[in-house]
C-alpha atoms as a PDB file:
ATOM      1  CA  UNK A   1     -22.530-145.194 -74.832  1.00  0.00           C
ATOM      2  CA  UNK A   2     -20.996-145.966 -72.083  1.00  0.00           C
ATOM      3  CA  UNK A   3     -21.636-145.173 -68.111  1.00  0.00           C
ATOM      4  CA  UNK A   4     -20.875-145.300 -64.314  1.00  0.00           C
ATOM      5  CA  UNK A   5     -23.589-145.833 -62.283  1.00  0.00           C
ATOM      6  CA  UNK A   6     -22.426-144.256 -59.601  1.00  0.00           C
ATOM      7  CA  UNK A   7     -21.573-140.598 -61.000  1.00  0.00           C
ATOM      8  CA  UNK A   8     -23.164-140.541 -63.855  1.00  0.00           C
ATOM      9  CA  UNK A   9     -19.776-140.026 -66.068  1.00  0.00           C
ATOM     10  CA  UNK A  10     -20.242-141.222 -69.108  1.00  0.00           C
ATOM     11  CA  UNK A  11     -18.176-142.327 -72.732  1.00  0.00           C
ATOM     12  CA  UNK A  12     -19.790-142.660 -76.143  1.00  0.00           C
ATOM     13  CA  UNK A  13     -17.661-144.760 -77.652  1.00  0.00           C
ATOM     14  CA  UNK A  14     -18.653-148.043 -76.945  1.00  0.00           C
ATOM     15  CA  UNK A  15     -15.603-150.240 -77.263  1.00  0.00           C
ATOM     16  CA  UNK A  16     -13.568-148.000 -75.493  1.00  0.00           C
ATOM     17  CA  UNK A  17     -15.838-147.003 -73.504  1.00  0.00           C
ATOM     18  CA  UNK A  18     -16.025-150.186 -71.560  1.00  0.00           C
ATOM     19  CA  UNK A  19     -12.095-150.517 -71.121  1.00  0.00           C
ATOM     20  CA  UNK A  20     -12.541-146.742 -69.756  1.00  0.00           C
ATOM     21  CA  UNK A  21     -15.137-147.897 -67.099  1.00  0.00           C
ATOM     22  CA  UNK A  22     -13.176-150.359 -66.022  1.00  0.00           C
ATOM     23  CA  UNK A  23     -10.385-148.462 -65.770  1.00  0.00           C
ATOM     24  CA  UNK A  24     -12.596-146.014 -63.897  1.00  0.00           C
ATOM     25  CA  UNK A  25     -13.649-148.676 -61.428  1.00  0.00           C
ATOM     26  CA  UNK A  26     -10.583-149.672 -60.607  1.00  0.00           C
ATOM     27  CA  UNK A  27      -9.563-146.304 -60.010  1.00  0.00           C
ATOM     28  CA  UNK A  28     -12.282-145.266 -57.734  1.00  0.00           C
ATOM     29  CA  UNK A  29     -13.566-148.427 -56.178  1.00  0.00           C
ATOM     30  CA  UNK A  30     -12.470-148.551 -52.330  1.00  0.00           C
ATOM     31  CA  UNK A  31     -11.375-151.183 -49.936  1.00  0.00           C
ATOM     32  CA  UNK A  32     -14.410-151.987 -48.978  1.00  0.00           C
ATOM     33  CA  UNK A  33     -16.111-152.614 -52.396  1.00  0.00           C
ATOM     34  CA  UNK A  34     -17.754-148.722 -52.558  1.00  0.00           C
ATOM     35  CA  UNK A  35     -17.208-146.348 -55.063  1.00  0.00           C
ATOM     36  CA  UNK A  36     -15.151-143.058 -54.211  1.00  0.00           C
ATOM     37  CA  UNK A  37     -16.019-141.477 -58.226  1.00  0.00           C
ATOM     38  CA  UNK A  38     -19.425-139.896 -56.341  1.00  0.00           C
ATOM     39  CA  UNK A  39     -17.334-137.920 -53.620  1.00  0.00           C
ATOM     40  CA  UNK A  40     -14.875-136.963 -56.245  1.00  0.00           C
ATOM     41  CA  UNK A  41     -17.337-135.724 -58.544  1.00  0.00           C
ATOM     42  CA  UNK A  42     -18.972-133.686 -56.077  1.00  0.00           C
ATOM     43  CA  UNK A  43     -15.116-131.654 -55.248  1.00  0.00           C
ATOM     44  CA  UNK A  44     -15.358-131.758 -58.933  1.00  0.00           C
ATOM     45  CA  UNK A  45     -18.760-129.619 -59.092  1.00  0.00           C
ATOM     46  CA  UNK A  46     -17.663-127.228 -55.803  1.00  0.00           C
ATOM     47  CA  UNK A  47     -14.632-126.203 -57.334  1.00  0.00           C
ATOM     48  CA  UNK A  48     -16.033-125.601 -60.563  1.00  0.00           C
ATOM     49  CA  UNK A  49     -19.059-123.635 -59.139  1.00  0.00           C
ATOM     50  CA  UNK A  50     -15.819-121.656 -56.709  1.00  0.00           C
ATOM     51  CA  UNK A  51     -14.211-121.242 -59.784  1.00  0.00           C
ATOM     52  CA  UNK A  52     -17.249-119.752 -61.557  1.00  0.00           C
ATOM     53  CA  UNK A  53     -17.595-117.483 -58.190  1.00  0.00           C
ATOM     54  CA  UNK A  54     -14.672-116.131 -58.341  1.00  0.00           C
ATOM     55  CA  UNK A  55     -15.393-115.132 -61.907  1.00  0.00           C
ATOM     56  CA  UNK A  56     -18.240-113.359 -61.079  1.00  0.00           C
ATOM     57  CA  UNK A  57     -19.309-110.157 -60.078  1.00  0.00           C
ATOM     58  CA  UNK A  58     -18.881-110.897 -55.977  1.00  0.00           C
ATOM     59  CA  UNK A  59     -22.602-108.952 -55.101  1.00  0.00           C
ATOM     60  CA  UNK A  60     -23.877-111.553 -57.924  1.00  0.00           C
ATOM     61  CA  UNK A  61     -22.662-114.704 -56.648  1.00  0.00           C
ATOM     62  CA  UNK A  62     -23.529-113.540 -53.313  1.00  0.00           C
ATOM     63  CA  UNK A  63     -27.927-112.700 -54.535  1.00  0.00           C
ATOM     64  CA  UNK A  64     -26.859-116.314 -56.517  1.00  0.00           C
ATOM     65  CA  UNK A  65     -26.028-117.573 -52.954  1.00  0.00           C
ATOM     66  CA  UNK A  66     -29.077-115.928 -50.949  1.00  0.00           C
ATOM     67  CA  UNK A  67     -31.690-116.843 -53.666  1.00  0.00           C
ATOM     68  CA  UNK A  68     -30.774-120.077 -53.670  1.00  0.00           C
ATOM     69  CA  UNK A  69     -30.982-120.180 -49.429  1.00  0.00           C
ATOM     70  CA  UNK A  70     -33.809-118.489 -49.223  1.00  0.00           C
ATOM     71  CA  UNK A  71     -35.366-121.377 -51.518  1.00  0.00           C
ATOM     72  CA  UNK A  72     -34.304-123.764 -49.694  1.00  0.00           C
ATOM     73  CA  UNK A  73     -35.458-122.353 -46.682  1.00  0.00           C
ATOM     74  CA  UNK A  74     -39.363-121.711 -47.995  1.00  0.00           C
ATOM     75  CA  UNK A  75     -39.003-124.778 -49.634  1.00  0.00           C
ATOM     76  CA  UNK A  76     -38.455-126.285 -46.147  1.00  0.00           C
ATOM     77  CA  UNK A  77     -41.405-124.234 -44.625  1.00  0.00           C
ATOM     78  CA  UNK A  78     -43.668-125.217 -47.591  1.00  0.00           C
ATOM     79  CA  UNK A  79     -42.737-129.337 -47.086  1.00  0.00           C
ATOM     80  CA  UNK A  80     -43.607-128.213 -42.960  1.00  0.00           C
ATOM     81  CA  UNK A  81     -46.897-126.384 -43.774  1.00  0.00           C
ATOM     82  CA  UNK A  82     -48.004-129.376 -46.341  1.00  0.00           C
ATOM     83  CA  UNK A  83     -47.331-131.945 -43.288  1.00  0.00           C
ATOM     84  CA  UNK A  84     -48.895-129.511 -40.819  1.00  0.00           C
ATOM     85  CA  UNK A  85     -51.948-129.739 -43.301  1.00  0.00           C
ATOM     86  CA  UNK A  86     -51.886-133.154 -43.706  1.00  0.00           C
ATOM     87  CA  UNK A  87     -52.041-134.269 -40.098  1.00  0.00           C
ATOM     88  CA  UNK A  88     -55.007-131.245 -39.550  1.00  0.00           C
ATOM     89  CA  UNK A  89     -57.111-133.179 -42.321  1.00  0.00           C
ATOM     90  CA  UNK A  90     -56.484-136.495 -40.792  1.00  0.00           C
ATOM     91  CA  UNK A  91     -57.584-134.684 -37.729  1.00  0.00           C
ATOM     92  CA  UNK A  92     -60.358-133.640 -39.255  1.00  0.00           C
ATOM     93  CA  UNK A  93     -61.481-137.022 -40.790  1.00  0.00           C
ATOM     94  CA  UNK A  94     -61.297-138.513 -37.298  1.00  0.00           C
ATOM     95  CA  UNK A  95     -63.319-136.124 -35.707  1.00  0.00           C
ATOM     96  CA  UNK A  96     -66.119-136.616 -38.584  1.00  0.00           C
ATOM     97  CA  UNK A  97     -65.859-139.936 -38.262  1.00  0.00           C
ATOM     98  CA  UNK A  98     -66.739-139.853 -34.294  1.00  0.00           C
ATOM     99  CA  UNK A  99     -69.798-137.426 -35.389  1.00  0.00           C
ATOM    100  CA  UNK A 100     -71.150-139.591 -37.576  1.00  0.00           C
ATOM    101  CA  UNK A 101     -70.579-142.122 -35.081  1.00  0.00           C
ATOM    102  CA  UNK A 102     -72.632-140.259 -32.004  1.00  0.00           C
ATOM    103  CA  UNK A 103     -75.509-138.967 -34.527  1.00  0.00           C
ATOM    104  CA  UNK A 104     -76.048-142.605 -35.249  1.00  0.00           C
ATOM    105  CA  UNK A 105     -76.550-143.153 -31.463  1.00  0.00           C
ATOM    106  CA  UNK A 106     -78.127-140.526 -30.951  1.00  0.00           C
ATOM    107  CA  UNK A 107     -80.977-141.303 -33.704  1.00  0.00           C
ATOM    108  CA  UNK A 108     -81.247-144.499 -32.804  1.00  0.00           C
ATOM    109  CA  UNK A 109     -81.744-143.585 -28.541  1.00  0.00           C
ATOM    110  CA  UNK A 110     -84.556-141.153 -30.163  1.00  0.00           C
ATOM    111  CA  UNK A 111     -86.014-144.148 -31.863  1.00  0.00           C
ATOM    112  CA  UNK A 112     -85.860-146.210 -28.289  1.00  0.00           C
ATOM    113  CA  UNK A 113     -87.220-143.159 -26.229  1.00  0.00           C
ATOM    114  CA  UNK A 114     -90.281-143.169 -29.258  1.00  0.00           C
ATOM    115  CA  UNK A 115     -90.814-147.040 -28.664  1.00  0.00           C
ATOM    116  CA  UNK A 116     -90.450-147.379 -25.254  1.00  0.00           C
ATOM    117  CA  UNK A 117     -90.700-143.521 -23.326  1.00  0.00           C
ATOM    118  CA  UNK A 118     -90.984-144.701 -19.448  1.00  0.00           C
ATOM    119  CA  UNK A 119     -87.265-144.639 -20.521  1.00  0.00           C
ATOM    120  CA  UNK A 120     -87.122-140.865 -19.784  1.00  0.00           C
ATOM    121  CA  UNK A 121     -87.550-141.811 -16.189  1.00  0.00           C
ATOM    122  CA  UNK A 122     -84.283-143.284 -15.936  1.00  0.00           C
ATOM    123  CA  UNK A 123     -82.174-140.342 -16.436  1.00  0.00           C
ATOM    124  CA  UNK A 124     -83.537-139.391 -12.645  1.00  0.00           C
ATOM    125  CA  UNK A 125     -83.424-143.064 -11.703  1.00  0.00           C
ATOM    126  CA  UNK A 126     -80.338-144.791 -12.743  1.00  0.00           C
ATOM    127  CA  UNK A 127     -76.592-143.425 -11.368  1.00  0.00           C
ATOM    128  CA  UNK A 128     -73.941-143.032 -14.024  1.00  0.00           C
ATOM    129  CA  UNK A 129     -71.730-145.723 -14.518  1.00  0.00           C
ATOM    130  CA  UNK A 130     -68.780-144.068 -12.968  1.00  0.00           C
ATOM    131  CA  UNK A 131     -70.353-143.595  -9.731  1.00  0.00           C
ATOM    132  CA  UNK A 132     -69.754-147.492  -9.091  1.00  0.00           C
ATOM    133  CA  UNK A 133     -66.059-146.269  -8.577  1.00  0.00           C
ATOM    134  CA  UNK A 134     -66.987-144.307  -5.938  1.00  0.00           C
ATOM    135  CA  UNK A 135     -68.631-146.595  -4.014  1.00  0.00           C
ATOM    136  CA  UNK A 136     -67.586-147.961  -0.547  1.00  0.00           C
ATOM    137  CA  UNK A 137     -69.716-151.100  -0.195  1.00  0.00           C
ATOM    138  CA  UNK A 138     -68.250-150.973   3.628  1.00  0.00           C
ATOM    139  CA  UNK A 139     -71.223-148.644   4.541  1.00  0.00           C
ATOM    140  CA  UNK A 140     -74.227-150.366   5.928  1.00  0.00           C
ATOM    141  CA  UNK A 141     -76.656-149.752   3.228  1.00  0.00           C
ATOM    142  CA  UNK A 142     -74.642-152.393   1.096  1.00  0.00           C
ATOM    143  CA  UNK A 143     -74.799-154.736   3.861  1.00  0.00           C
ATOM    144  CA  UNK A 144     -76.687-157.286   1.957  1.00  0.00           C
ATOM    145  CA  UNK A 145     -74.014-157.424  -1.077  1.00  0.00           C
ATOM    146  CA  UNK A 146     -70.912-157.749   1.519  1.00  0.00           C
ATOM    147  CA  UNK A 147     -73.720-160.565   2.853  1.00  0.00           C
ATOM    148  CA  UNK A 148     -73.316-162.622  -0.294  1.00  0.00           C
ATOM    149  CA  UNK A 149     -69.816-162.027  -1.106  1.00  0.00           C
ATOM    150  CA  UNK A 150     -68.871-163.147   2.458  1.00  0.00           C
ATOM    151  CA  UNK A 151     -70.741-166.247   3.213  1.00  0.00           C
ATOM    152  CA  UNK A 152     -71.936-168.016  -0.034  1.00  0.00           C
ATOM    153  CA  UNK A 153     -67.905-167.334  -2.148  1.00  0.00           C
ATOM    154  CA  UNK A 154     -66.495-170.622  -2.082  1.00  0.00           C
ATOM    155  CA  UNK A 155     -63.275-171.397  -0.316  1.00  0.00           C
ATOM    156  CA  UNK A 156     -61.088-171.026  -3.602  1.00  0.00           C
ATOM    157  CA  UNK A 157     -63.181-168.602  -5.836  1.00  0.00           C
ATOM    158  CA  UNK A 158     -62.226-167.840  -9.348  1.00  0.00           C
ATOM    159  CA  UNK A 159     -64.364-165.892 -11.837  1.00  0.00           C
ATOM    160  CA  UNK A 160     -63.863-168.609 -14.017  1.00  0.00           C
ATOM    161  CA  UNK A 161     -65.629-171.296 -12.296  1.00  0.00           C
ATOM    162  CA  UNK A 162     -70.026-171.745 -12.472  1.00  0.00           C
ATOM    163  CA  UNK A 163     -70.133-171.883  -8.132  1.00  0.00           C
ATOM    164  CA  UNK A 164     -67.976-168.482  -8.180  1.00  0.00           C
ATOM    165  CA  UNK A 165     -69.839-166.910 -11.193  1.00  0.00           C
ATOM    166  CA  UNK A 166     -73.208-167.458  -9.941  1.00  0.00           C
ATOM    167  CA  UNK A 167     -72.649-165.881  -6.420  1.00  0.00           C
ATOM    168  CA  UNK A 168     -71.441-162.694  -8.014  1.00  0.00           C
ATOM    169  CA  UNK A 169     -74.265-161.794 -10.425  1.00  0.00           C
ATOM    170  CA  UNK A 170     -76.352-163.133  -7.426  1.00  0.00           C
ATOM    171  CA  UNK A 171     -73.783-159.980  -5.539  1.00  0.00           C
ATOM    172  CA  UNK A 172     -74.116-157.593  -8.574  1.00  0.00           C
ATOM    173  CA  UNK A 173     -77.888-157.876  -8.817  1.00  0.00           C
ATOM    174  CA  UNK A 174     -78.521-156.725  -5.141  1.00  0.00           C
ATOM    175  CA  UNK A 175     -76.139-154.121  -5.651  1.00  0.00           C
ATOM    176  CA  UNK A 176     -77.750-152.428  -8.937  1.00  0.00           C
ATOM    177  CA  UNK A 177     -81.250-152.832  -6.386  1.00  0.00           C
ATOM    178  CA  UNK A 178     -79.416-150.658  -3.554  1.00  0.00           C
ATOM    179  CA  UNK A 179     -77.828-148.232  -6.297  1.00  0.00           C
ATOM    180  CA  UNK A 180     -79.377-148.687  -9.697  1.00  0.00           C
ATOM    181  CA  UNK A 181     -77.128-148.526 -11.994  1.00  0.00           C
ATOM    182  CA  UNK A 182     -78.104-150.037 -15.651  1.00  0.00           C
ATOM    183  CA  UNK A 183     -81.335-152.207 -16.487  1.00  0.00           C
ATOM    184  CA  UNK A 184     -82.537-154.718 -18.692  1.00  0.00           C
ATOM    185  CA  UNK A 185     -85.266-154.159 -21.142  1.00  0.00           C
ATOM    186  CA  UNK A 186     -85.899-157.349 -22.101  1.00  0.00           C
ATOM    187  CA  UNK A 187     -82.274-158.475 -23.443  1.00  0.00           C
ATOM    188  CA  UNK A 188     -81.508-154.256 -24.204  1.00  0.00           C
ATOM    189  CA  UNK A 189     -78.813-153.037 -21.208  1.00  0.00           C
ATOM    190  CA  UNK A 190     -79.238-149.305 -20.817  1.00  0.00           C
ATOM    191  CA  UNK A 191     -76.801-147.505 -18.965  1.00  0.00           C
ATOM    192  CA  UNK A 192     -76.591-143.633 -17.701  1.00  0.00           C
ATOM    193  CA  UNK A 193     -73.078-142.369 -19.297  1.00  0.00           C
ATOM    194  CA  UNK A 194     -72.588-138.906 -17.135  1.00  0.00           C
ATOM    195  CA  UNK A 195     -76.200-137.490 -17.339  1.00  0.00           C
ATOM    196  CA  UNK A 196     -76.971-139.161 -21.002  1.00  0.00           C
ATOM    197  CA  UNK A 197     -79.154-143.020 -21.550  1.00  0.00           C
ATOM    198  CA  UNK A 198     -76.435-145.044 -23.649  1.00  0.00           C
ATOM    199  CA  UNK A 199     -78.289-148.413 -25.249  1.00  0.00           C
ATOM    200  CA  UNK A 200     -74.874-151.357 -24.597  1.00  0.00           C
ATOM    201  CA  UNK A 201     -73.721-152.998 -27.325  1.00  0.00           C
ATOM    202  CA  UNK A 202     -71.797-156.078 -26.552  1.00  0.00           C
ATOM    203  CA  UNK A 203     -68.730-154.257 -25.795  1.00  0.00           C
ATOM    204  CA  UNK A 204     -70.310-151.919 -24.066  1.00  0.00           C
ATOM    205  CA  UNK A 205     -71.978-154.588 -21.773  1.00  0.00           C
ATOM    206  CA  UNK A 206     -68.459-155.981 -21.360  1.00  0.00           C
ATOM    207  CA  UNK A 207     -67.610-152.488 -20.142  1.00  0.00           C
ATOM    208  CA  UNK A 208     -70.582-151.988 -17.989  1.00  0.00           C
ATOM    209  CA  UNK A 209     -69.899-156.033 -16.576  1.00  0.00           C
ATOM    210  CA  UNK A 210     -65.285-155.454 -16.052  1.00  0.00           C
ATOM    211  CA  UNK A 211     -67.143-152.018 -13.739  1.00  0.00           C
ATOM    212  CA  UNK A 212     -68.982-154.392 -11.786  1.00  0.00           C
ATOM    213  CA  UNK A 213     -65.715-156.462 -11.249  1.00  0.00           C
ATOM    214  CA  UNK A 214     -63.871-153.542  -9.935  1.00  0.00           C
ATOM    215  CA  UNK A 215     -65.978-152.721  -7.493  1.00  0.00           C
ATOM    216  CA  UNK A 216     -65.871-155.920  -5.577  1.00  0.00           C
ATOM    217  CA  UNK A 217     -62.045-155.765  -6.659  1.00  0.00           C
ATOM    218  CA  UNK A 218     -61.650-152.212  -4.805  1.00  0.00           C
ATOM    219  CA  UNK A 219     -63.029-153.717  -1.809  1.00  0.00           C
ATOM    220  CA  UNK A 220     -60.504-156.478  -1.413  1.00  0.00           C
ATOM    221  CA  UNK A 221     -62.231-160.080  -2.700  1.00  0.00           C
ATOM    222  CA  UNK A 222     -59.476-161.676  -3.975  1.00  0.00           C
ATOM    223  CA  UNK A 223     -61.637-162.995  -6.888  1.00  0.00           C
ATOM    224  CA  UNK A 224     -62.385-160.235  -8.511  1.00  0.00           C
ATOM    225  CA  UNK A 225     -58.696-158.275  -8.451  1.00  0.00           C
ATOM    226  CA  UNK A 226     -57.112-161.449 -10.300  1.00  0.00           C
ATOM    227  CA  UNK A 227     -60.086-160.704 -12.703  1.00  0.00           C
ATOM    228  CA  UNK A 228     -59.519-157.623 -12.872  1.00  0.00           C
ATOM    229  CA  UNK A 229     -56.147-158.149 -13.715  1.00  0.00           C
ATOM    230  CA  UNK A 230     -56.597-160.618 -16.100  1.00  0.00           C
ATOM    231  CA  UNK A 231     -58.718-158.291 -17.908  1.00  0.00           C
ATOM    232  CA  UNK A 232     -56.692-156.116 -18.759  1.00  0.00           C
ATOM    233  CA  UNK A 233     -53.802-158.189 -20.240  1.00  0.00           C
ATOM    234  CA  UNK A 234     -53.210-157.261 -23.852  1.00  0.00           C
ATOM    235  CA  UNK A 235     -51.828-160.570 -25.323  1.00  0.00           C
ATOM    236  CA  UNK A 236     -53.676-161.992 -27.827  1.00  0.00           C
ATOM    237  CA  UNK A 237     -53.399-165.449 -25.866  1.00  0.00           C
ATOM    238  CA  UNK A 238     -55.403-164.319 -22.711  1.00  0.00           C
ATOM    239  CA  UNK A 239     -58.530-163.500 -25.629  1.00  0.00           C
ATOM    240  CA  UNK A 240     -60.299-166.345 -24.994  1.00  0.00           C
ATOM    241  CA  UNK A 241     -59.959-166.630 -21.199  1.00  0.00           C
ATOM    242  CA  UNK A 242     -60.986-162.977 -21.075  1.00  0.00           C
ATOM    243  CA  UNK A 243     -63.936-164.339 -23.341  1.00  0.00           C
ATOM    244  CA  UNK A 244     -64.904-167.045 -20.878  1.00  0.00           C
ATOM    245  CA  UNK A 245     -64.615-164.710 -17.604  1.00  0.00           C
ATOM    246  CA  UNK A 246     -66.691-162.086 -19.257  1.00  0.00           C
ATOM    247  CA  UNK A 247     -69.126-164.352 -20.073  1.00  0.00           C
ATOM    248  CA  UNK A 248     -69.268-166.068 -16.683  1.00  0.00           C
ATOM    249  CA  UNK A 249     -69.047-162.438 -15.055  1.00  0.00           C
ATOM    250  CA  UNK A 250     -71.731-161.121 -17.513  1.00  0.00           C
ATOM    251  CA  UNK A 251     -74.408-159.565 -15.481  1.00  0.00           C
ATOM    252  CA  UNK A 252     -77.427-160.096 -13.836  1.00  0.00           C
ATOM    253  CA  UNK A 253     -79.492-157.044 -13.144  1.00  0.00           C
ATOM    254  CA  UNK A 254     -83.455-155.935 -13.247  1.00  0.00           C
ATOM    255  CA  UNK A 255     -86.335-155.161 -15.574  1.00  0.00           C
ATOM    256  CA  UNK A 256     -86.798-151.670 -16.342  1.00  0.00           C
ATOM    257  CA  UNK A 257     -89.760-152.207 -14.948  1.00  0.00           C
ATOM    258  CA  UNK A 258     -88.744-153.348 -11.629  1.00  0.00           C
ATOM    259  CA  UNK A 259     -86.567-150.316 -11.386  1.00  0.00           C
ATOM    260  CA  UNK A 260     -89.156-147.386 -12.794  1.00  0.00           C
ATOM    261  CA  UNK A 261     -91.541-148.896 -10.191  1.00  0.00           C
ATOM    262  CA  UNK A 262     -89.718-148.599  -7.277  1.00  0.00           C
END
């Protein structure tokens, strides 16, 4: 047996068949190397299913018509529903995910609170992380931070350099004394996320450190904008650099006793 590949038309005779599908091809294959035989059997199938219609009982081939939209049409609704589903699972999965991921924390805070409880007294002590965006370290109580910034910088600063690095931790440090904002427990950073204790994890601390940036960067040191800036570059590239600056940048703040104490 013989076939086209393209419509499906077939001969059994072998021999023949072959001098047939070549005929066929040369028949139906168009200018541009495609195959018209799949067009022409489709005219092929309409008229024979118009001539069948017009054999049949018109109210007949019209239900024939209608069923055959109306499956389509729930067929269509059920393909909708099934992606409608899918994408609510995936939802779903996501969501369970970011549970399990906040119960973790969440037991493991309780286990911190259990080892160390003078924690408790942070959630009245320290200010939420977001407040540092708030902050306008032109009033006089940050005096002594502007102090630093302003006089010990050097001429060219970068957050890249040691000099340049040092002097703002040295900055950061008497800021989180004026407004306490996250503390050390030995090499533990705790910060207060909204009115909740949150233990840092390294990217966390990189969070809690690209805040401190922005502050300084909000009030105008030219240091600390380009830094900012730098930070948030997404090329792969800049990785390292951002590495380094972090790391440079990484801060310098108090005990939790020297905070509780105060």
């Amino acid at each position: 047996m013989v076939s086209c590949l393209n419509c499906g038309r077939t001969w059994s005779d072998e021999k023949k068949g072959r001098n047939s599908l070549s005929q066929h091809k040369s028949r139906y294959t168009n200018s541009d190397g495609t195959m018209s035989c799949i067009s022409k059997e489709k005219k092929n199938e309409k008229r024979k299913a118009a001539e069948i219609i017009k054999k049949t009982d018109p109210v007949v081939a019209v239900a024939a018509v209608e069923q055959q939209n109306n499956y389509e049409k729930n067929h269509n609704k059920l393909m909708e529903k099934n992606e409608q589903l899918m994408e609510k699972m995936d939802q779903l999965l996501e969501e369970n995910k970011k549970m399990s991921e906040n119960y973790d924390e969440l037991k493991e805070m309780v286990s911190e609170f259990v080892r160390k409880p003078q924690l408790l007294i942070l959630v009245d002590k320290l200010y939420p992380l977001s407040s540092l965006r708030e902050l306008d370290l032109k009033t006089p109580a940050f005096k002594p931070v502007l102090d630093i910034l302003d006089n010990e910088l050097p001429e060219y600063a970068n957050l890249v350099q040691a000099k340049t690095g040092t002097i703002h931790r040295k900055a950061v440090r008497k800021l989180n004394e004026i407004q306490p904002t996250a503390v050390k427990d030995e090499e533990t950073i705790f910060y207060k996320q909204g009115d909740i204790i949150t233990k840092a994890d390294n990217k966390q601390i990189d969070k809690v450190t690209e805040e401190f940036i922005d502050v300084f960067a909000n009030s105008g040191y030219e240091y600390a904008q380009k830094a900012s800036k730098d930070l948030k570059s997404k090329r792969a590239s800049d990785k390292t650099f951002q590495n380094d600056l972090l790391k440079n940048a990484r801060i310098d703040i108090q005990q939790i006793e020297d905070v509780i104490y105060v």
